[in-house]
Protein backbone atom coordinates (compact mmCIF):
# COMPACT_ATOMS: atom_id res chain seq x y z
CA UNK A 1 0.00 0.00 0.00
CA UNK A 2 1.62 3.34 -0.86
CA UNK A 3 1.90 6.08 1.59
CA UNK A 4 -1.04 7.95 0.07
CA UNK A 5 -3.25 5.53 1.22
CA UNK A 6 -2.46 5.41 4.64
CA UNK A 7 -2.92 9.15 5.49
CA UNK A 8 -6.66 9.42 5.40
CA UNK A 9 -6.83 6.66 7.90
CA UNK A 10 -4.49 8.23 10.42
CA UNK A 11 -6.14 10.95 10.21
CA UNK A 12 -9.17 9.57 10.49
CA UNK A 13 -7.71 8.57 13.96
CA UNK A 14 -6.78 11.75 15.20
CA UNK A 15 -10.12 13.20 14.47
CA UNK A 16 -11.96 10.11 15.80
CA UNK A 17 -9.39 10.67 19.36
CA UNK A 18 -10.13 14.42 19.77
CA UNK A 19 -13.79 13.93 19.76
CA UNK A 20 -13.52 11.35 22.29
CA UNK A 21 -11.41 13.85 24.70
CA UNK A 22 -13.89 16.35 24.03
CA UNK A 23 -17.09 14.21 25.12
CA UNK A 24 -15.14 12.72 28.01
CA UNK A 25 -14.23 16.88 29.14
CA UNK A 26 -17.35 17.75 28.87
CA UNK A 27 -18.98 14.92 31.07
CA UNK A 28 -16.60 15.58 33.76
CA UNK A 29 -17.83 19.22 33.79
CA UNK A 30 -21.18 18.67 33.82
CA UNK A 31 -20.77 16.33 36.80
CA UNK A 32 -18.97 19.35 38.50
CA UNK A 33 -21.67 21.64 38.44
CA UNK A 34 -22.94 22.55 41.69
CA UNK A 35 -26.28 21.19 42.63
CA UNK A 36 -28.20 21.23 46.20
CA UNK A 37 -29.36 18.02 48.28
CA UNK A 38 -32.63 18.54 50.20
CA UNK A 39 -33.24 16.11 53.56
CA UNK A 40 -37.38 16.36 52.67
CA UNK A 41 -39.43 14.52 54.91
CA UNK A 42 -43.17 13.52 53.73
CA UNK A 43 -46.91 15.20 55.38
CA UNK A 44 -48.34 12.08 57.18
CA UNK A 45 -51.51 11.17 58.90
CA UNK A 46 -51.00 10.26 62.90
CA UNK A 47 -51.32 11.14 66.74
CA UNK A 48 -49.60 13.65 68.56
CA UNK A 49 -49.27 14.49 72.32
CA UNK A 50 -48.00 17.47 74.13
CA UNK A 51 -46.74 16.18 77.18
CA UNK A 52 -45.06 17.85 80.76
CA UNK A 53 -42.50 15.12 81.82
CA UNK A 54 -41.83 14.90 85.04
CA UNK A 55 -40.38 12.39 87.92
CA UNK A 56 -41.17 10.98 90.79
CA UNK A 57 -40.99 7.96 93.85
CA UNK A 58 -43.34 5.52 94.45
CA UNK A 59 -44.60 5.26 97.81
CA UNK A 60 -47.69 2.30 99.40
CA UNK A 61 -50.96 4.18 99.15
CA UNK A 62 -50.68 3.16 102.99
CA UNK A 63 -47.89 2.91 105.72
CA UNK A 64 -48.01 2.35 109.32
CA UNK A 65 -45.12 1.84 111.61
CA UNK A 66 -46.02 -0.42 114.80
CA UNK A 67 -44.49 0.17 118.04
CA UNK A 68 -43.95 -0.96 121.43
CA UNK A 69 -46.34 0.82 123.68
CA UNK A 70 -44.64 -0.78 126.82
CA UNK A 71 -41.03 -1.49 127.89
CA UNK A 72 -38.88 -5.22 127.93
CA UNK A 73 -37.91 -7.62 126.38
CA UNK A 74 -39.25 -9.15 123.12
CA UNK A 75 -39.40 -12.73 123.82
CA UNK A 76 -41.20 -13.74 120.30
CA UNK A 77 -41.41 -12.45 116.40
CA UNK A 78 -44.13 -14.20 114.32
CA UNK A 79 -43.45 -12.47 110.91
CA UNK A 80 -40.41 -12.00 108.52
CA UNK A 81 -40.17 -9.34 106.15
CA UNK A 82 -42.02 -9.77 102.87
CA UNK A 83 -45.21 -11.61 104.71
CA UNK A 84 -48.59 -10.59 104.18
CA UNK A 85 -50.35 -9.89 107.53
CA UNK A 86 -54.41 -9.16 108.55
CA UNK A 87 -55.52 -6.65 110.64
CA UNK A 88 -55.12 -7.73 114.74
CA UNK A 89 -53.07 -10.62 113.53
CA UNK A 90 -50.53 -11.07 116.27
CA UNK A 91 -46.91 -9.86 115.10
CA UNK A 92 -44.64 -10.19 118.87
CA UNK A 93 -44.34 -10.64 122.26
CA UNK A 94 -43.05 -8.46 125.30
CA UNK A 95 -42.11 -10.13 128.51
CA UNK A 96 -45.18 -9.33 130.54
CA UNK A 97 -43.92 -10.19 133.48
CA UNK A 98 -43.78 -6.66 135.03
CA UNK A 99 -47.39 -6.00 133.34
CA UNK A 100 -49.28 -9.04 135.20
CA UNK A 101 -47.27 -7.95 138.61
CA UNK A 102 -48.85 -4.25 138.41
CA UNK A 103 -52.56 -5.96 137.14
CA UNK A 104 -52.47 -8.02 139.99
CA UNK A 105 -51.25 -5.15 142.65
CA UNK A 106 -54.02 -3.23 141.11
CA UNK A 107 -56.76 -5.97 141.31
CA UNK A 108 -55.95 -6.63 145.21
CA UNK A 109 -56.63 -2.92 145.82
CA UNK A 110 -59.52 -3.36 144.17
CA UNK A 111 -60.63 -6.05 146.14
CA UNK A 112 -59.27 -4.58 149.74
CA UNK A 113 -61.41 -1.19 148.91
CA UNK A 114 -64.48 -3.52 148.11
CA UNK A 115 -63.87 -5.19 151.33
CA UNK A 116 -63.86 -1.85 153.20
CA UNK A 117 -66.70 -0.79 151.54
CA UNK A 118 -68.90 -3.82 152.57
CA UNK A 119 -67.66 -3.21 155.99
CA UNK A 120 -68.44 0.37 155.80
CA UNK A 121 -71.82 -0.61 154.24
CA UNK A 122 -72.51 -2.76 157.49
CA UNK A 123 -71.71 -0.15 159.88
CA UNK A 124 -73.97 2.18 158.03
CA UNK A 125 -76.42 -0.56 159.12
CA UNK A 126 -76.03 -0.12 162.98
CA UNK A 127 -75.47 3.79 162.52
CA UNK A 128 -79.02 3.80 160.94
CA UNK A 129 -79.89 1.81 163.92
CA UNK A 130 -78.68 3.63 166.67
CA UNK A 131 -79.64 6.91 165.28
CA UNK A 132 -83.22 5.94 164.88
CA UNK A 133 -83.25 4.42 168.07
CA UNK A 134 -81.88 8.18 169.76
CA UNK A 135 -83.86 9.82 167.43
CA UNK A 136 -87.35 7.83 169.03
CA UNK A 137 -85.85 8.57 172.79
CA UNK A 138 -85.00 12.60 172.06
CA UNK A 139 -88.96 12.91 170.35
CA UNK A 140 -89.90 11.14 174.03
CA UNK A 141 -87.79 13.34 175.70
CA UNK A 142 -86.37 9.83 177.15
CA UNK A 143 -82.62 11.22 175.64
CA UNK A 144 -80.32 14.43 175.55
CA UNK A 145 -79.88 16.33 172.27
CA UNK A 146 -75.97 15.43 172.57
CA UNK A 147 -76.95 11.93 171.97
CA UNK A 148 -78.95 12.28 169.64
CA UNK A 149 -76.54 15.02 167.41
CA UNK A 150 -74.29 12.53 168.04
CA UNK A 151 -75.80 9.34 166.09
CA UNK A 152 -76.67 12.04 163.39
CA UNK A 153 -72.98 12.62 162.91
CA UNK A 154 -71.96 9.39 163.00
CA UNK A 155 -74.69 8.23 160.52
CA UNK A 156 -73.22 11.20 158.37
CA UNK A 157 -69.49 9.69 158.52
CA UNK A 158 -70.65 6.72 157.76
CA UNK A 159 -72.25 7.49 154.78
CA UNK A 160 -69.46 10.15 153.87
CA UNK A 161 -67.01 7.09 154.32
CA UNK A 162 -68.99 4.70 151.50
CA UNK A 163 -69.20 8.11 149.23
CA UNK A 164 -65.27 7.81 149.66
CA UNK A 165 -64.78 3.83 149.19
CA UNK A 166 -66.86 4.29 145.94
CA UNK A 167 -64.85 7.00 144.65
CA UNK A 168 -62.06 4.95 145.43
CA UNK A 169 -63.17 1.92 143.73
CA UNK A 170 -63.67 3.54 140.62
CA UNK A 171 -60.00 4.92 140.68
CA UNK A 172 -58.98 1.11 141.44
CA UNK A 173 -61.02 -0.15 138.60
CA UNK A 174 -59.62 2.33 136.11
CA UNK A 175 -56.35 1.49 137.48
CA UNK A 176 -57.12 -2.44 136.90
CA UNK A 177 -58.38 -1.78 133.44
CA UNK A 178 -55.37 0.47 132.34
CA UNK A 179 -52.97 -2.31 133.72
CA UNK A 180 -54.95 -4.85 131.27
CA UNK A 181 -54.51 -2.67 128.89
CA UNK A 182 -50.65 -2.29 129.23
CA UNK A 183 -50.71 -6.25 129.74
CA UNK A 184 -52.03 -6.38 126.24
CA UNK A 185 -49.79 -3.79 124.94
CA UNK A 186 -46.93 -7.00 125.74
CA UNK A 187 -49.23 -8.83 122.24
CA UNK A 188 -47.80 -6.36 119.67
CA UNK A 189 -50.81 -6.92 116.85
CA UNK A 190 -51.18 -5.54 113.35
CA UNK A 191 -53.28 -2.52 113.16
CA UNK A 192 -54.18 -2.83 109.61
CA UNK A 193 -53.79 -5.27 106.98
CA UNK A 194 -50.84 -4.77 104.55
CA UNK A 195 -47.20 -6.42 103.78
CA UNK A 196 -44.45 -6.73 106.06
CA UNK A 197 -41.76 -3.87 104.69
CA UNK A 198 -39.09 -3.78 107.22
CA UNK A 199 -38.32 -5.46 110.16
CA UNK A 200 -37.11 -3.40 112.69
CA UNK A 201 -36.37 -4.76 115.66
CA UNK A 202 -34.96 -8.22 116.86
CA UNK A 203 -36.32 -11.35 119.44
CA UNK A 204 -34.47 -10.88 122.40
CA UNK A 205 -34.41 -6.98 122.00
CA UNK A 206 -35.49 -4.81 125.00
CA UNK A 207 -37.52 -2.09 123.79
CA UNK A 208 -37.75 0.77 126.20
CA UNK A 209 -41.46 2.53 125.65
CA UNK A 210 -41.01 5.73 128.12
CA UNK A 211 -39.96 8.42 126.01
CA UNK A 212 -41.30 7.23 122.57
CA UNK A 213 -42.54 3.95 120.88
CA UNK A 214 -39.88 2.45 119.80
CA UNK A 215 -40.31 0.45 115.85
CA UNK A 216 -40.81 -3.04 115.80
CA UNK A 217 -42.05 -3.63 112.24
CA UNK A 218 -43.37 -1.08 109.25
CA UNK A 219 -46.14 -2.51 107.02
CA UNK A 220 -47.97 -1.07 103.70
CA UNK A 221 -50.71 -1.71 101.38
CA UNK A 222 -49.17 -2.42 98.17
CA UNK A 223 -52.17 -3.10 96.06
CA UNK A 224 -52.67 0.36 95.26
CA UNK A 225 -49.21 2.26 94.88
CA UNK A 226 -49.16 6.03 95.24
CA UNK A 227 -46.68 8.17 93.08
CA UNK A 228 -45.38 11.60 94.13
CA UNK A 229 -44.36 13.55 91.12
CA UNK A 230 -41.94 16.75 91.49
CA UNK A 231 -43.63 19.45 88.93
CA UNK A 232 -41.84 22.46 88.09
CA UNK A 233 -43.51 26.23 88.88
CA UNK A 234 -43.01 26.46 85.06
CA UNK A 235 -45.47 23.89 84.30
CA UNK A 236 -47.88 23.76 87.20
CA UNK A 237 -50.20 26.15 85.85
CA UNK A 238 -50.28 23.48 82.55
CA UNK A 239 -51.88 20.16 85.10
CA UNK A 240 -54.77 20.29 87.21
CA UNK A 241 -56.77 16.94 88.96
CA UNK A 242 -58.23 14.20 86.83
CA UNK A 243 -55.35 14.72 83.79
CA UNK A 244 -54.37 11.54 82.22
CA UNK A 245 -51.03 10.37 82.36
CA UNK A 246 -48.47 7.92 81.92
CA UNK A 247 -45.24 6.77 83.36
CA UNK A 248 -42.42 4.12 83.01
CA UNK A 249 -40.15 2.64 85.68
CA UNK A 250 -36.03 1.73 84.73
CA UNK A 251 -37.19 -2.12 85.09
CA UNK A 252 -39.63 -1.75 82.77
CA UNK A 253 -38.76 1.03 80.10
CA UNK A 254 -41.39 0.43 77.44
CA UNK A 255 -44.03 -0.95 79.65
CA UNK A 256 -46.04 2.19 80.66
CA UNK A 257 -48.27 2.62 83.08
CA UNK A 258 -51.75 4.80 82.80
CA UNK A 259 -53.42 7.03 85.28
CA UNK A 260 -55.07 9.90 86.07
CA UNK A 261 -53.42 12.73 88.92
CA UNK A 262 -55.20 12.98 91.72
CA UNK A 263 -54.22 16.07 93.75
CA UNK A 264 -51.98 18.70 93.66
CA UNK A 265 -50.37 20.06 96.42
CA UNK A 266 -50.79 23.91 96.79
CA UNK A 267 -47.47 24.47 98.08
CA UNK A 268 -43.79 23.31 97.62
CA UNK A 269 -42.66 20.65 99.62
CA UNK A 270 -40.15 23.45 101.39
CA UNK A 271 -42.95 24.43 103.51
CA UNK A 272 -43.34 21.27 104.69
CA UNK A 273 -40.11 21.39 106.51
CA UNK A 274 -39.30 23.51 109.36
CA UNK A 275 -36.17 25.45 108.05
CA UNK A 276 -34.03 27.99 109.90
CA UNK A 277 -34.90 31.20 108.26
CA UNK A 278 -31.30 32.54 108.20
CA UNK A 279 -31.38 30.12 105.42
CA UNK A 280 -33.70 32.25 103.24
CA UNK A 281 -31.51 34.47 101.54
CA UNK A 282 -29.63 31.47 100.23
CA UNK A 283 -32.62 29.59 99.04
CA UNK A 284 -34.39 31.84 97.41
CA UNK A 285 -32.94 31.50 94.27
CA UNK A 286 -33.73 27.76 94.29
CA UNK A 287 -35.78 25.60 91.98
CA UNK A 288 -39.56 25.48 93.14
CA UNK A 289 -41.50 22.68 92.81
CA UNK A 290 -44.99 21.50 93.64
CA UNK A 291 -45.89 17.27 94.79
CA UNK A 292 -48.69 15.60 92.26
CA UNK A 293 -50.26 13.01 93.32
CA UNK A 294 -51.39 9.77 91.64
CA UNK A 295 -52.46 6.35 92.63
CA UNK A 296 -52.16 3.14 90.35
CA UNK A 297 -53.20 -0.01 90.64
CA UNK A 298 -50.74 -2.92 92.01
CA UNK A 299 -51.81 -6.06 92.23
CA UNK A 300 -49.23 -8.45 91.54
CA UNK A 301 -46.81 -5.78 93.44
CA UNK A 302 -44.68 -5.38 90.57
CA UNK A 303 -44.05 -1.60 91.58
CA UNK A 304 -42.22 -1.43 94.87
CA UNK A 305 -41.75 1.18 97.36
CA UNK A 306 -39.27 4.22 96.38
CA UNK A 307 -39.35 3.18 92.66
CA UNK A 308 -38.57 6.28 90.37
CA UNK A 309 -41.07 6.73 88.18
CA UNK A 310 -40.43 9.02 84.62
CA UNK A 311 -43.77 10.84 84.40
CA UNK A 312 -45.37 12.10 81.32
CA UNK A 313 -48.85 13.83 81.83
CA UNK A 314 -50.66 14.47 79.10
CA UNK A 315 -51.33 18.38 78.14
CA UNK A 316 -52.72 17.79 74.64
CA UNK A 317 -53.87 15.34 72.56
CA UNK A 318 -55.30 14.73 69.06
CA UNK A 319 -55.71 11.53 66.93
CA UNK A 320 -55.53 11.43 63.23
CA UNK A 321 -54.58 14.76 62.39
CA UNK A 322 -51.86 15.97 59.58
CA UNK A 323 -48.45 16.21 60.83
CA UNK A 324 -44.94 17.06 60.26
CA UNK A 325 -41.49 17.62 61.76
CA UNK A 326 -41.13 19.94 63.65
CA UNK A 327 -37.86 20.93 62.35
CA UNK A 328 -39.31 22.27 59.13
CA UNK A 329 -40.41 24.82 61.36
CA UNK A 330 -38.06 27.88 60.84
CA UNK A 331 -39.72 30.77 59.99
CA UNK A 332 -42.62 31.91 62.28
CA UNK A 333 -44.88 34.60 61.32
CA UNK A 334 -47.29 34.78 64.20
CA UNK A 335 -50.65 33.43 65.29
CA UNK A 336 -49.45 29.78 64.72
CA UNK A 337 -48.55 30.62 61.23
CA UNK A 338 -45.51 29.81 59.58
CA UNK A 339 -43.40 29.83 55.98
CA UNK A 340 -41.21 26.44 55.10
CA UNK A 341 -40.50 25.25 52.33
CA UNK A 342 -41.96 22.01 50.47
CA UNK A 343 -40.46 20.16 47.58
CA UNK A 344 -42.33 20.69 43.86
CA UNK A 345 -40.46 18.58 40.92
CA UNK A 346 -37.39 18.82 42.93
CA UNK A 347 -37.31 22.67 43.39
CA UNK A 348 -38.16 24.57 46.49
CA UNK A 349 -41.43 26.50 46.90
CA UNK A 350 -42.56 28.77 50.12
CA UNK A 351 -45.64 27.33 51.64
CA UNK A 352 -47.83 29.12 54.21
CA UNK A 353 -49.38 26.87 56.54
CA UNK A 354 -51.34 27.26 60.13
CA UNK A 355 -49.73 24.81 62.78
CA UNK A 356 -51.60 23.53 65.95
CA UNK A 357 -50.29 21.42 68.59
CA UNK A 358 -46.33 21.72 68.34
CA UNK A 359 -44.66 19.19 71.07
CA UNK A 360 -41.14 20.00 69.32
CA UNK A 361 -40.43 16.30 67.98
CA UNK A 362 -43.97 16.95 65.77
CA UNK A 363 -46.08 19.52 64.71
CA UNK A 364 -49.84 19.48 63.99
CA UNK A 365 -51.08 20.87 60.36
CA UNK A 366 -53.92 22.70 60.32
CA UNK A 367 -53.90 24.57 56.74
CA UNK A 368 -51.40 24.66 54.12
CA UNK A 369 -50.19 20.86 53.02
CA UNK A 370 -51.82 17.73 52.12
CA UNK A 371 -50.72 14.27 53.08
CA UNK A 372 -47.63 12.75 51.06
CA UNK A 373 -46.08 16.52 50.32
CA UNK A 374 -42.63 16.59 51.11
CA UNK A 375 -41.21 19.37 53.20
CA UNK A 376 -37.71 20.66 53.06
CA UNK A 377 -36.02 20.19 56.59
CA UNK A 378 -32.43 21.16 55.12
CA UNK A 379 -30.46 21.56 52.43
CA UNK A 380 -26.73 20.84 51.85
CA UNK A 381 -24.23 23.00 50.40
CA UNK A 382 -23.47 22.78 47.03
CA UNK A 383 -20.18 21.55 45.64
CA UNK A 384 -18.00 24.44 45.11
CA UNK A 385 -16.10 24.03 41.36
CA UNK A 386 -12.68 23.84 40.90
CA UNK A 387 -10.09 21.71 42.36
């Protein structure tokens, strides 16, 4: 083949080359030209709460401590901790020894002022007696006045002498039914029905009962459990009585519990403590808050005593409404109206709309979108050009 021939075809490969480098350059530009990423997220159809969270302890609905009302030693316990006791059911013993002693001291008086009594009454007898009988001979003139003032008088102290045994036998039969009482007081007995929580004291113990009753045992009603919830003074005004609610414990994270508040306290929980009031000055600054109440059912005792409960209770609520992040929420105009921006054929448009309940996770749509528009929640930065 002569050299002629060959020319055309190289350059038939030189031309065919360039174009390619010029295709391939221009691709690589138009990959390099800045463009904008949206995160969008889509106008859906659910529920939304607005909630004032809160915590609090868990506490029976009832407690009662049970004491020693009289001093020695305890010679029997009939419970443990953890049992389940009825009301009067017998819970320990106190040597009684000293107790029977003093009933029995108290039932002899008893006895020796009846004894004087009936002697007293007998002597009334022949004091009646004699008196009449002076009483006849002074009429007859058969018997000096002296005689006869004197069986008056001694009818009188007679008489004045049974006035004083009965007076006395009612203090001696007080006395006699105090000492039974204090002989009972040795049978320590529940006064209500409820579950052994702590056992205080020990068999063998002496318990001294003078200055104050000293613990043997705590029980508490666990069926119902009652919850004390800590609200702060910037959402108190936000709960009142009968509000539903929910809460959680750490055992059981996503097993909530439902109720409705019972009371509110009407002041903080400072008040309730006697405080020195040089203190004031450096307290008032402090964080108020206010107890809520609550009660919730507990019948298998799952929920113990001193339990920390996370507390939501329920401000708002609506089901089936339109919603969106609350995110896309960036440019407020007033009245619950705001302007965000919502994805049309992958461009940006403002959008009016009218929002309702906002709990700041989600935010209720009352004008301005339909369900499946997308709203803009950011947008990246566009790739700057160059290397």
């Amino acid at each position: 083949m002569s050299l002629g021939s060959r020319v055309p075809r190289r350059l038939l490969f030189i031309i065919a080359g360039t174009l390619l480098l010029a295709v391939t350059a221009v691709a690589w530009l138009m990959l390099r030209t800045p463009h904008a990423n949206f995160l969008t997220a889509p106008v859906r159809r659910g529920d939304i709460q607005v909630l004032v969270q809160a915590t609090g302890k868990l506490e029976a609905v009832k407690s009662v401590s049970v004491g020693a009302q009289v001093s020695g030693q305890i010679t029997a316990l009939h419970i443990a901790n953890g049992d389940r006791v009825e009301k009067g059911q017998l819970i320990a013993e106190i040597d009684d020894s000293n107790q029977l002693n003093e009933l029995r001291i108290a039932q002899a008086a008893l006895r020796v002022f009846k004894a004087q009594r009936a002697a007293k009454v007998a002597a009334l007898k022949k004091a009646t007696l004699a008196y009449q009988r002076q009483q006849r001979l002074w009429r007859n003139d058969a018997s000096s006045r002296k005689a006869y003032e004197e069986a008056e008088t001694d009818l009188a102290m007679v008489r004045a002498g049974i006035d004083e045994l009965d007076a006395q036998i009612v203090q001696a039969n007080i006395k006699v039914d105090k000492e039974k009482v204090n002989l009972s007081y040795t049978r320590v007995t529940a006064p209500v029905a409820g579950t052994v929580v702590a056992v205080i004291a020990r068999e063998g113990q002496t318990v001294n009962a003078v200055q104050s009753a000293p613990i043997i045992v705590k029980l508490a009603q666990l069926d119902t459990m009652t919850v004390k919830t800590q609200i702060s003074e910037a959402d108190i005004t936000r709960i009142a009585p009968n509000q539903p609610l929910f809460f959680t414990i750490f055992a059981e994270p996503d097993h909530p519990y439902h109720a409705r508040l019972r009371a509110i306290e009407q002041a903080p929980e400072s008040l309730n403590r006697e405080e020195d009031t040089t203190h004031t000055d450096s307290t008032s600054n402090a964080a108020v808050y206010y107890n809520a109440l609550f009660d919730v059912p507990n019948p298998d005792h799952r929920l113990r005593i001193n339990m920390t409960a996370q507390v939501s209770l329920i401000v708002d609520d609506v089901k089936d409404t339109l919603l969106i992040p609350a995110a896309a929420l960036t440019h407020s105009e007033g009245k619950g109206r705001y302007t965000l921006q919502v994805l049309v054929k992958g461009k940006p448009v403002a959008r009016q709309v009218k929002i309702g309940l906002n709990n700041f996770v989600d935010a209720q749509v009352l004008s301005g979108l339909q369900v499946g528009e997308q709203v803009i929640l950011s947008q990246d930065e566009p790739l700057a050009t160059g290397v």
